[in-house]
C-alpha atoms as a PDB file:
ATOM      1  CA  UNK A   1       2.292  52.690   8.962  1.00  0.00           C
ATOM      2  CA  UNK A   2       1.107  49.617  10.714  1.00  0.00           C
ATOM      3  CA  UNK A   3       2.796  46.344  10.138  1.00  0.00           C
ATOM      4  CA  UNK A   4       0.615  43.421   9.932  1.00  0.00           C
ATOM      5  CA  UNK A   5       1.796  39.781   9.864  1.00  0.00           C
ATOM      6  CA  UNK A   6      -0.385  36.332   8.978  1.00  0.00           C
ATOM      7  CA  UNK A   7      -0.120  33.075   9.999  1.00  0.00           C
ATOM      8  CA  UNK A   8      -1.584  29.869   8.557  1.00  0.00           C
ATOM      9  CA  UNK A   9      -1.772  25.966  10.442  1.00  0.00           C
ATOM     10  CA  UNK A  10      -3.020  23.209   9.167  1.00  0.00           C
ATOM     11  CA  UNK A  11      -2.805  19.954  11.578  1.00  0.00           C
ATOM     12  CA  UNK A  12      -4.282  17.229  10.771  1.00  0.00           C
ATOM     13  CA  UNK A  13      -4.049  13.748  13.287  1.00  0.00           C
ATOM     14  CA  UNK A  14      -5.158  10.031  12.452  1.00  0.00           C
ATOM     15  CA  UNK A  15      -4.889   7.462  14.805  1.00  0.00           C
ATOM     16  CA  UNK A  16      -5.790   4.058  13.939  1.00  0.00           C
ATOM     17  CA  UNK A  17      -4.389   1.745  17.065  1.00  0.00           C
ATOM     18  CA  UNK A  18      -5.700  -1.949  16.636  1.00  0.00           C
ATOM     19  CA  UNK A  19      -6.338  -3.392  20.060  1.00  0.00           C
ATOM     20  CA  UNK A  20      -8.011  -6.645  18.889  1.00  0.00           C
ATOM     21  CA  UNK A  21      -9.153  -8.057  15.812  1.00  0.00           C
ATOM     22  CA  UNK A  22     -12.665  -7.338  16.382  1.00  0.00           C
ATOM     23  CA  UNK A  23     -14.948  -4.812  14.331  1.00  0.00           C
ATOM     24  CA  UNK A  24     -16.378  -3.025  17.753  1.00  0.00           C
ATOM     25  CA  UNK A  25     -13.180  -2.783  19.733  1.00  0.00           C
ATOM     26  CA  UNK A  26     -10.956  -1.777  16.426  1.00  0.00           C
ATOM     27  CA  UNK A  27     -12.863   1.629  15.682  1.00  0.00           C
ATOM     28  CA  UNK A  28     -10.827   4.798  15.824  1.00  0.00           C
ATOM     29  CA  UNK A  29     -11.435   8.367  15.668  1.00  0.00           C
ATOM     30  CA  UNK A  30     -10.505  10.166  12.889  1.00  0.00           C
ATOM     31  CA  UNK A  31      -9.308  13.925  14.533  1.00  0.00           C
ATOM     32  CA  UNK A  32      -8.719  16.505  11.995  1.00  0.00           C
ATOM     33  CA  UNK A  33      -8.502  20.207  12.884  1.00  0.00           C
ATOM     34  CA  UNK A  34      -7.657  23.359  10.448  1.00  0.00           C
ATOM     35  CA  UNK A  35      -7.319  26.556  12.018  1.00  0.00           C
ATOM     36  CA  UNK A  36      -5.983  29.935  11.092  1.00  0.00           C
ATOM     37  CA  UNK A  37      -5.526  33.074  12.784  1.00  0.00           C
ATOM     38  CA  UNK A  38      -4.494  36.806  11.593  1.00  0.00           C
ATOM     39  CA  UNK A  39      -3.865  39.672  13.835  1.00  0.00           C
ATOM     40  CA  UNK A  40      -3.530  43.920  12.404  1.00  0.00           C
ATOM     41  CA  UNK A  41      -1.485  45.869  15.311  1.00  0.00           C
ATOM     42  CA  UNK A  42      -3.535  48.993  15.833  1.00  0.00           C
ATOM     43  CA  UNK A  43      -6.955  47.549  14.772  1.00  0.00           C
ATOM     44  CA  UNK A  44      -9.691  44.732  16.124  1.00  0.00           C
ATOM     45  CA  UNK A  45     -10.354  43.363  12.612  1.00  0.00           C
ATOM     46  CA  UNK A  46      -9.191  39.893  12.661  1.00  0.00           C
ATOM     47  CA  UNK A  47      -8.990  37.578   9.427  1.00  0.00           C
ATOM     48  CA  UNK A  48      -9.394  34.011   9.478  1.00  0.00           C
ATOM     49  CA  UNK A  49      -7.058  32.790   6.887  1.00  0.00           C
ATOM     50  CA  UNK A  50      -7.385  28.730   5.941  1.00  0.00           C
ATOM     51  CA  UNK A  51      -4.902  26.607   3.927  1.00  0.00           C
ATOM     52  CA  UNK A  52      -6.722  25.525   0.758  1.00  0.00           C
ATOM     53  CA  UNK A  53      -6.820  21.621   0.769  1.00  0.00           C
ATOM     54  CA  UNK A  54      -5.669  20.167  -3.027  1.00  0.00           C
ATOM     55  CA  UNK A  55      -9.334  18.961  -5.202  1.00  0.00           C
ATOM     56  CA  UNK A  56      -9.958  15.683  -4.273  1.00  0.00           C
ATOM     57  CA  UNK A  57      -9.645  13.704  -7.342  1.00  0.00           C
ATOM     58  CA  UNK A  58     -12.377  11.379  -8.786  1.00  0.00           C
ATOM     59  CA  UNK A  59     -12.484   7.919 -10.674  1.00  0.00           C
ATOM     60  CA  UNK A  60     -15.373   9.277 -12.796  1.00  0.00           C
ATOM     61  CA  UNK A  61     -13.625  12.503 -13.936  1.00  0.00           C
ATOM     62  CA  UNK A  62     -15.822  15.649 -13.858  1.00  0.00           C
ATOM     63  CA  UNK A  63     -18.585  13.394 -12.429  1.00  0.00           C
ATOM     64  CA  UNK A  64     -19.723  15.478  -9.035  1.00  0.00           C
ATOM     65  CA  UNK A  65     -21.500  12.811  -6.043  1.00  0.00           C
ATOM     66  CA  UNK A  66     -21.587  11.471  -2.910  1.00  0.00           C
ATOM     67  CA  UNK A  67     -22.660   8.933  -0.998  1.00  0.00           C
ATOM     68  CA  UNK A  68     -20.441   5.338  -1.317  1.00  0.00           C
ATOM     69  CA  UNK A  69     -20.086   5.437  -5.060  1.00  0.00           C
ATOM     70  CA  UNK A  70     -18.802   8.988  -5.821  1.00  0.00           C
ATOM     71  CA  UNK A  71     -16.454  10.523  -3.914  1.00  0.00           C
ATOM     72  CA  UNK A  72     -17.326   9.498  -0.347  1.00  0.00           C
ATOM     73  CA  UNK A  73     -16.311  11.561   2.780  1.00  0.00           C
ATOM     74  CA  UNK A  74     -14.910   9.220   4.755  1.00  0.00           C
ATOM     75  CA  UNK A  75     -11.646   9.166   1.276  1.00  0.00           C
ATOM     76  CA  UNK A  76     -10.172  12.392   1.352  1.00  0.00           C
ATOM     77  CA  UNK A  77      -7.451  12.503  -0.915  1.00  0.00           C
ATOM     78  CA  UNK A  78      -4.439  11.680   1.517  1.00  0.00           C
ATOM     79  CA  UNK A  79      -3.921   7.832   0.368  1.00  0.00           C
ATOM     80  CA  UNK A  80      -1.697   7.449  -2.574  1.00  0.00           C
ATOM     81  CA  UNK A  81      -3.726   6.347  -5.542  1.00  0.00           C
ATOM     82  CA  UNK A  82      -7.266   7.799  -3.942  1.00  0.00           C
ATOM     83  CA  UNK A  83      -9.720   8.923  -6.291  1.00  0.00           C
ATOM     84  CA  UNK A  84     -12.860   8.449  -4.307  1.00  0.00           C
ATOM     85  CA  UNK A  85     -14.086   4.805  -5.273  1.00  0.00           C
ATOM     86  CA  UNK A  86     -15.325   2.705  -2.276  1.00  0.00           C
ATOM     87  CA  UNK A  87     -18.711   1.785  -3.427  1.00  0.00           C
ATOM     88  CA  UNK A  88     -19.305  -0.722  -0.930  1.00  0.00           C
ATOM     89  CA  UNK A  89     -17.988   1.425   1.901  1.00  0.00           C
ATOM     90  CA  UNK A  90     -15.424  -0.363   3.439  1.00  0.00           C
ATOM     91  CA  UNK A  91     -13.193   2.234   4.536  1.00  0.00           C
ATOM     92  CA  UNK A  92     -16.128   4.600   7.007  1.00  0.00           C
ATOM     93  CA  UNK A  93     -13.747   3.308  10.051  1.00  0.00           C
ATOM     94  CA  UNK A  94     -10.273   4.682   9.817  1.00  0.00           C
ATOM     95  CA  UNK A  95      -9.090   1.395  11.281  1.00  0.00           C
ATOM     96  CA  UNK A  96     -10.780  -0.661   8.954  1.00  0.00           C
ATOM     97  CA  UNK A  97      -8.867   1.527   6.202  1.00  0.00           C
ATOM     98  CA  UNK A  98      -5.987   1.226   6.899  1.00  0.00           C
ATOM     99  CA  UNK A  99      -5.998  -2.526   7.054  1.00  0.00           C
ATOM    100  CA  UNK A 100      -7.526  -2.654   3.485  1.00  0.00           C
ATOM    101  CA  UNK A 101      -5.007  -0.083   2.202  1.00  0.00           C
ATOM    102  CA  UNK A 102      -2.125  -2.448   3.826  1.00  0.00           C
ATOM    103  CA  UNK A 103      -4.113  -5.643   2.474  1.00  0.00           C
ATOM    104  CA  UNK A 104      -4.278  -3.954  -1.475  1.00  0.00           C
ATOM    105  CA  UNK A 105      -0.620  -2.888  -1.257  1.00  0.00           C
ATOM    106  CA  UNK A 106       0.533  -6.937  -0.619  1.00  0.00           C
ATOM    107  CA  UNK A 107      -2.247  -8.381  -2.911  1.00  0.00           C
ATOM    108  CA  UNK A 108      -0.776  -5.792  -5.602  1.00  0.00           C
ATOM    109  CA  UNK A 109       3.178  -6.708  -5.058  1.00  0.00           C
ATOM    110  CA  UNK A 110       2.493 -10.207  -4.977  1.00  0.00           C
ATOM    111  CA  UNK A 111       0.350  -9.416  -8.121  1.00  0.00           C
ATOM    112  CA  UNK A 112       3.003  -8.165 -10.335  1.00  0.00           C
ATOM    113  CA  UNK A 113       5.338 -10.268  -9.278  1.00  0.00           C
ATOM    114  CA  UNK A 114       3.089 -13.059 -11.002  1.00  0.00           C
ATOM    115  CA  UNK A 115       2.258 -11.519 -14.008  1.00  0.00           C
ATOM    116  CA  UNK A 116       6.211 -11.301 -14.451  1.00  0.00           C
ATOM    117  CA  UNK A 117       6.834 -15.098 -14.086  1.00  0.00           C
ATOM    118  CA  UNK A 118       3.552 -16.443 -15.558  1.00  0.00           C
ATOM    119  CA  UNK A 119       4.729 -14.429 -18.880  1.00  0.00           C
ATOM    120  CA  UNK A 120       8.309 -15.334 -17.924  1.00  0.00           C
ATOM    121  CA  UNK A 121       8.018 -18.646 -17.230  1.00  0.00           C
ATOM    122  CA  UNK A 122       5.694 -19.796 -19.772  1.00  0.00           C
ATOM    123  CA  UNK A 123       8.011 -18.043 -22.384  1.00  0.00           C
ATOM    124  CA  UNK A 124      10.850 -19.828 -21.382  1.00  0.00           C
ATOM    125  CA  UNK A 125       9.342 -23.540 -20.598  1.00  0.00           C
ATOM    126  CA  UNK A 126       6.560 -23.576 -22.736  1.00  0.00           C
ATOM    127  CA  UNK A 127       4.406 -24.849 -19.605  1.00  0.00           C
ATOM    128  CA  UNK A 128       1.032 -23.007 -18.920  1.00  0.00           C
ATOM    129  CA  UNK A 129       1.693 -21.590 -15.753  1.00  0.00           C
ATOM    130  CA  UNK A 130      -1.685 -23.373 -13.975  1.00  0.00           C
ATOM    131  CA  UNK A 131       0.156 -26.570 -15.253  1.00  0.00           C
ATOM    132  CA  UNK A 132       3.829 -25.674 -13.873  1.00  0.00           C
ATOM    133  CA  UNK A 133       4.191 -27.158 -10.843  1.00  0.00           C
ATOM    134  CA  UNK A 134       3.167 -30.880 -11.754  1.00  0.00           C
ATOM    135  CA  UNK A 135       4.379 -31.139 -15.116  1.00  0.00           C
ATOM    136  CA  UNK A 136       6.034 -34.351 -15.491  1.00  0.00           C
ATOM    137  CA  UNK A 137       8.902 -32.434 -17.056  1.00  0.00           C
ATOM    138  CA  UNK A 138       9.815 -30.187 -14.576  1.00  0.00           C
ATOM    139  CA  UNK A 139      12.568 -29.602 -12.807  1.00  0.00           C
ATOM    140  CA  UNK A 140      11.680 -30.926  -9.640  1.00  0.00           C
ATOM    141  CA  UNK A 141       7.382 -31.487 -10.471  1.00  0.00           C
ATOM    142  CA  UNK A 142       4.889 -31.623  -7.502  1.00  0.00           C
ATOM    143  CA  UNK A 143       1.627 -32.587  -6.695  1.00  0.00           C
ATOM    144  CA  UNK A 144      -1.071 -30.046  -5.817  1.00  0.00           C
ATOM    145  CA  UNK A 145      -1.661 -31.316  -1.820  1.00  0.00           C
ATOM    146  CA  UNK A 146       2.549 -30.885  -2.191  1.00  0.00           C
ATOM    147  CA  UNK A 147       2.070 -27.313  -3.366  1.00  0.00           C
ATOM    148  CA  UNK A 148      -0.365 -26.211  -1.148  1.00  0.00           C
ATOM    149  CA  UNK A 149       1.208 -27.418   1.529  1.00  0.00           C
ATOM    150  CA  UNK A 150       4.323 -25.747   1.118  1.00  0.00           C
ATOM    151  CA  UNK A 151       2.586 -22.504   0.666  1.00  0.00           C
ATOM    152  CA  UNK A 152       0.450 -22.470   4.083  1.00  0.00           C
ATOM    153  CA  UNK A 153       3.809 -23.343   5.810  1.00  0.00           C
ATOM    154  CA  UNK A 154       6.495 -20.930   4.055  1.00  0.00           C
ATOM    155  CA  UNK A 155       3.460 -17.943   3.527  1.00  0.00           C
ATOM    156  CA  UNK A 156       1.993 -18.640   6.818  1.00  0.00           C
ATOM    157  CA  UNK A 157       5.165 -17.599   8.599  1.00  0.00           C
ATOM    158  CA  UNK A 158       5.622 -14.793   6.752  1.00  0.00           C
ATOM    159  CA  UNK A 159       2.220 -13.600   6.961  1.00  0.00           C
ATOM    160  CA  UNK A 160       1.928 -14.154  10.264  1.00  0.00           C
ATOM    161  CA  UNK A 161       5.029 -11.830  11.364  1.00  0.00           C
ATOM    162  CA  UNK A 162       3.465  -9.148   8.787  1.00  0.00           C
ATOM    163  CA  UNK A 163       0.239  -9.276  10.914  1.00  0.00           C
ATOM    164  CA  UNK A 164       2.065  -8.902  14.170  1.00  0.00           C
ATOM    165  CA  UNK A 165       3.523  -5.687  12.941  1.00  0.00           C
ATOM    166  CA  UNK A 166       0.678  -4.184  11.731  1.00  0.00           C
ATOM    167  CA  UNK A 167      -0.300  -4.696  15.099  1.00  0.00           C
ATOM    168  CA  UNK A 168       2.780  -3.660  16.698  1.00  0.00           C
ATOM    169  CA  UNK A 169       4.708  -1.228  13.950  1.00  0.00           C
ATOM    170  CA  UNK A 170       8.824  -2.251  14.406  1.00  0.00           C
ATOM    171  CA  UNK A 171       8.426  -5.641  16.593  1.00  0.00           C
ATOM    172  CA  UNK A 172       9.634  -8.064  13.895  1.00  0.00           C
ATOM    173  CA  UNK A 173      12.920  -6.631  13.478  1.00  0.00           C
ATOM    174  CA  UNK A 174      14.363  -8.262  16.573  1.00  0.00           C
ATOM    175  CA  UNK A 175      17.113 -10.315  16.133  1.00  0.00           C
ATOM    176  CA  UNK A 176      15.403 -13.576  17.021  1.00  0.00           C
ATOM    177  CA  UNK A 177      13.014 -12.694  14.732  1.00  0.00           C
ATOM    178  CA  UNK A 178      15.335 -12.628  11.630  1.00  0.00           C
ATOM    179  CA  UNK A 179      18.260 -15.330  12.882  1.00  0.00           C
ATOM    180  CA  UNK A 180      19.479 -14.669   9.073  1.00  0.00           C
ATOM    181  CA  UNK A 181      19.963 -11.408   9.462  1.00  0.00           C
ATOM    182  CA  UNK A 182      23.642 -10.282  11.632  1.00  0.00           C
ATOM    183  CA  UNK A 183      21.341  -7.093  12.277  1.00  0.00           C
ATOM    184  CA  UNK A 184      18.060  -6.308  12.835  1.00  0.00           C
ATOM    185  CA  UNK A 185      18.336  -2.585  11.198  1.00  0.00           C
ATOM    186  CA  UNK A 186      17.874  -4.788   7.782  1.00  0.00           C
ATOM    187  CA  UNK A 187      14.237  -5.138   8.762  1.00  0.00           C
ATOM    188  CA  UNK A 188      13.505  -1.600  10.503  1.00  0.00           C
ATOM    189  CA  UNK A 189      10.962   0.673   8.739  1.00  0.00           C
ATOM    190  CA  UNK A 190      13.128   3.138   7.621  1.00  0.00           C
ATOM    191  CA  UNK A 191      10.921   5.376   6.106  1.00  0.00           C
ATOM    192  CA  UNK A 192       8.592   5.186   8.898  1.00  0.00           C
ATOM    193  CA  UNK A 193       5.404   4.399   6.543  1.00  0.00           C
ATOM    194  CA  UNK A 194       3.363   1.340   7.519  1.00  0.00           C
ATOM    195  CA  UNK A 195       3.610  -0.761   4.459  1.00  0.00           C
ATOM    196  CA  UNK A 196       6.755   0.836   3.218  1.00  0.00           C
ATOM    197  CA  UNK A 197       9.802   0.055   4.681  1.00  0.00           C
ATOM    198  CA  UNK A 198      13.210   1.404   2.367  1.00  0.00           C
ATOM    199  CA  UNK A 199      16.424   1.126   3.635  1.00  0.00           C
ATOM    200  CA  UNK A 200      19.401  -0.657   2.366  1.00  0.00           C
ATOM    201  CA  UNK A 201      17.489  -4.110   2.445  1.00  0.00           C
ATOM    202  CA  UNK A 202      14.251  -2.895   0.528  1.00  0.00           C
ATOM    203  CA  UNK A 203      15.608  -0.218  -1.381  1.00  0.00           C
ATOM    204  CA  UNK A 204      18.567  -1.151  -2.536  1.00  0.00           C
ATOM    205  CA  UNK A 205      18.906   0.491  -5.312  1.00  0.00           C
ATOM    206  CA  UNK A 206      18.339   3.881  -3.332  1.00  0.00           C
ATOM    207  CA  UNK A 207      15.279   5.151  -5.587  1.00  0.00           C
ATOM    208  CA  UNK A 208      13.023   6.436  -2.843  1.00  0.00           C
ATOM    209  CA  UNK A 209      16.265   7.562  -0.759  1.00  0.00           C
ATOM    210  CA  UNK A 210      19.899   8.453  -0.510  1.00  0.00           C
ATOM    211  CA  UNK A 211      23.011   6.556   1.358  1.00  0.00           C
ATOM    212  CA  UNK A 212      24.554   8.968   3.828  1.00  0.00           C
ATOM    213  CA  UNK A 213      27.537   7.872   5.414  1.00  0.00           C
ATOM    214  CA  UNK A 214      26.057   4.437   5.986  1.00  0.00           C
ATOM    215  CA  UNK A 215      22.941   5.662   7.110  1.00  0.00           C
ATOM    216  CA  UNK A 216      20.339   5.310   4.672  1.00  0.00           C
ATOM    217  CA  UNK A 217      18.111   8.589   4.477  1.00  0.00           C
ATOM    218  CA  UNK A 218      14.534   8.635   2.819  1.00  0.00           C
ATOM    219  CA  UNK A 219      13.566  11.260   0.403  1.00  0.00           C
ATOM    220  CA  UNK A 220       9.936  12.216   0.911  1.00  0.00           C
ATOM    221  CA  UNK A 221       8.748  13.636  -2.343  1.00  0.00           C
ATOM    222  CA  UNK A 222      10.179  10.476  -4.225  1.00  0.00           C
ATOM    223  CA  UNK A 223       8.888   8.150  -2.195  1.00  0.00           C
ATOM    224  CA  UNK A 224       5.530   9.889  -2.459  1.00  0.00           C
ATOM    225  CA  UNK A 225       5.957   9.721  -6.076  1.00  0.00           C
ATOM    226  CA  UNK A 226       6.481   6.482  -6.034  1.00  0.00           C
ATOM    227  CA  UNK A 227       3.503   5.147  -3.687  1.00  0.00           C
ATOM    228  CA  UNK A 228       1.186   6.740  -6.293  1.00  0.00           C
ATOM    229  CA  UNK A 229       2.699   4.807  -9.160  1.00  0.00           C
ATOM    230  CA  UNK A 230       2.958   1.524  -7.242  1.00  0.00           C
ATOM    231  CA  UNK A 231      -0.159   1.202  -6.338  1.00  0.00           C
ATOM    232  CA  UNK A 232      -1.436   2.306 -10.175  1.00  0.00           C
ATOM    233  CA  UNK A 233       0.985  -0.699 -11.381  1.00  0.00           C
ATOM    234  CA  UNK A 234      -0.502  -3.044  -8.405  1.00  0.00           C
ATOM    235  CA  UNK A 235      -4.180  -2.316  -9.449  1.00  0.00           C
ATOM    236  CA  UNK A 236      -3.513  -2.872 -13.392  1.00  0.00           C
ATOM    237  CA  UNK A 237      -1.580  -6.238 -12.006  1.00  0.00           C
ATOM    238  CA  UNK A 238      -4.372  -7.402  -9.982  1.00  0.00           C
ATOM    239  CA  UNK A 239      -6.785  -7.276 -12.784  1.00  0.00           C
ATOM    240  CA  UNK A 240      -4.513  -9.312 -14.905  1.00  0.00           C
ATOM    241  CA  UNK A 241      -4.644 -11.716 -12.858  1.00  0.00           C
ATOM    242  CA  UNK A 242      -8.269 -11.596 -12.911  1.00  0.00           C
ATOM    243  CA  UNK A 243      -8.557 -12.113 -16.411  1.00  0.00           C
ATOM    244  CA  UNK A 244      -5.280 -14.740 -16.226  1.00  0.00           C
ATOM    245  CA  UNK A 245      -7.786 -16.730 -14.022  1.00  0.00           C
ATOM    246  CA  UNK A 246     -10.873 -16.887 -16.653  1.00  0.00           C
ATOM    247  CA  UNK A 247      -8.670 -17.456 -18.908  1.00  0.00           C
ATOM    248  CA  UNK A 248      -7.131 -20.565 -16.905  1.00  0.00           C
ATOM    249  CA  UNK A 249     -10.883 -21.907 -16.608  1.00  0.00           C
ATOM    250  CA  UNK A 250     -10.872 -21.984 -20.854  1.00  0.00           C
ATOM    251  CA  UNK A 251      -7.494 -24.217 -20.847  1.00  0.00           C
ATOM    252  CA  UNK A 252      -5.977 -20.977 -22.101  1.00  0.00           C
ATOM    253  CA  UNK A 253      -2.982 -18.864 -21.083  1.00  0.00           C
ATOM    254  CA  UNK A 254      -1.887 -15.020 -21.761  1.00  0.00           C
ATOM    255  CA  UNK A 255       0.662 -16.045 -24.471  1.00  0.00           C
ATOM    256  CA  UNK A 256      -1.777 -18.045 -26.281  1.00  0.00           C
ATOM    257  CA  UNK A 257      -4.643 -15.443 -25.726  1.00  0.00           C
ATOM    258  CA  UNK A 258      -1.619 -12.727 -27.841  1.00  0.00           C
ATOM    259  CA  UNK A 259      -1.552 -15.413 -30.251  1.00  0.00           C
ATOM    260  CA  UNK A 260       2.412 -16.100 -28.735  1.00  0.00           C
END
């Protein structure tokens, strides 16, 4: 009897290097190959076998399209949280998509970290959180030049290290970099995930990864698990804010709106 065997690869590359912060110069190409090859000893019939990619999921359920509205080409599925919508096509360059993946992910954190405190802080001082920082009752109250200030200084250091390593994955956890820090392995990209770092400083509770003696080891399918729900949470967040802003423009607040 002859023995056959089969054999199945699926590669698939992206490489999105930022050289400058220009449109022309930042382009990439997006390489993606799929092959598959089969041999039968003792016959020159050859089968083509090819991995069958996961359905691409949509934002307008069992709505079929294309173009920029419906399930554009240029999303296919490997982003956490992508169901196709990109109707004003920002992501055709790979480059381009990355950066607006990596700009969503911040605007969402910083998101729900707001919808916390406006809720939490409104609850617990009675001032409407567009009124916080110059109430004359506050703890230590501020004018708005005062605020903003503060803000471009403390956020523009931050954000500024943040760009550099998008730019350069792994250069801002030098120890000059982070004199607070007695080691730069605090600020290392553990998981090796632009956007996501883990370790014992980000993940300290060890939910996307275990402690191994010392040595902080990421677990894959969690942490997969958990990109798709963070970035659900961000979105929801973001668009409370939204609404938190209109509502701001009225003289009202969230607990007010609830009738709280």
């Amino acid at each position: 009897m002859a023995m056959a065997s089969t054999s199945a690869v699926v590669v698939q590359g992206l490489s999105t290097p930022f050289l400058s912060g220009s449109r022309s110069t930042g382009r990439t190409l997006l390489n993606a190959a799929i092959g598959g090859k089969s041999a039968v000893t003792g016959s020159s019939r050859r089968l083509l076998v090819v991995a069958a990619a996961a359905p691409k999921k949509s934002w307008i359920p069992f709505v079929k399209g294309g173009g920029n509205l419906i399930d554009p080409e240029w999303l296919d599925g490997s982003l956490p949280g992508d169901y196709g919508f990109d109707p004003l096509g920002l992501g055709k360059d790979p480059a381009f998509l990355k950066w607006y993946r990596e700009a969503e992910l911040i605007h969402g954190r910083w998101a729900m970290a707001a919808v916390v405190g406006i809720f939490v802080g409104q609850a617990w001082s009675g001032v409407p959180w567009f009124e916080a920082g110059a109430d004359p009752g506050a703890i230590a109250p501020f004018s708005f030049g005062s605020l903003l200030g503060t803000q471009l200084l403390l956020m523009g250091w931050v954000e500024s290290k943040r760009w550099v390593d998008f730019f350069n994955p792994e250069s801002q956890s030098v120890e000059w970099a982070t004199p607070w820090s007695r080691t730069a392995e605090n600020f290392a990209n553990a998981t090796g995930d632009q956007g996501y770092p883990g370790g014992k400083f980000f993940d300290p509770l060890s939910l996307a990864g275990t402690i191994k003696d010392g040595v902080y080891v990421p677990d894959v399918e969690k942490l997969e698990r958990l990109k798709v729900a963070e970035i659900k949470h961000a979105r929801i967040a973001m668009l409370a804010m939204l609404i938190f802003y209109f509502e701001a423009a009225q003289g009202k607040t969230p607990l007010g709106a609830l009738g709280l």
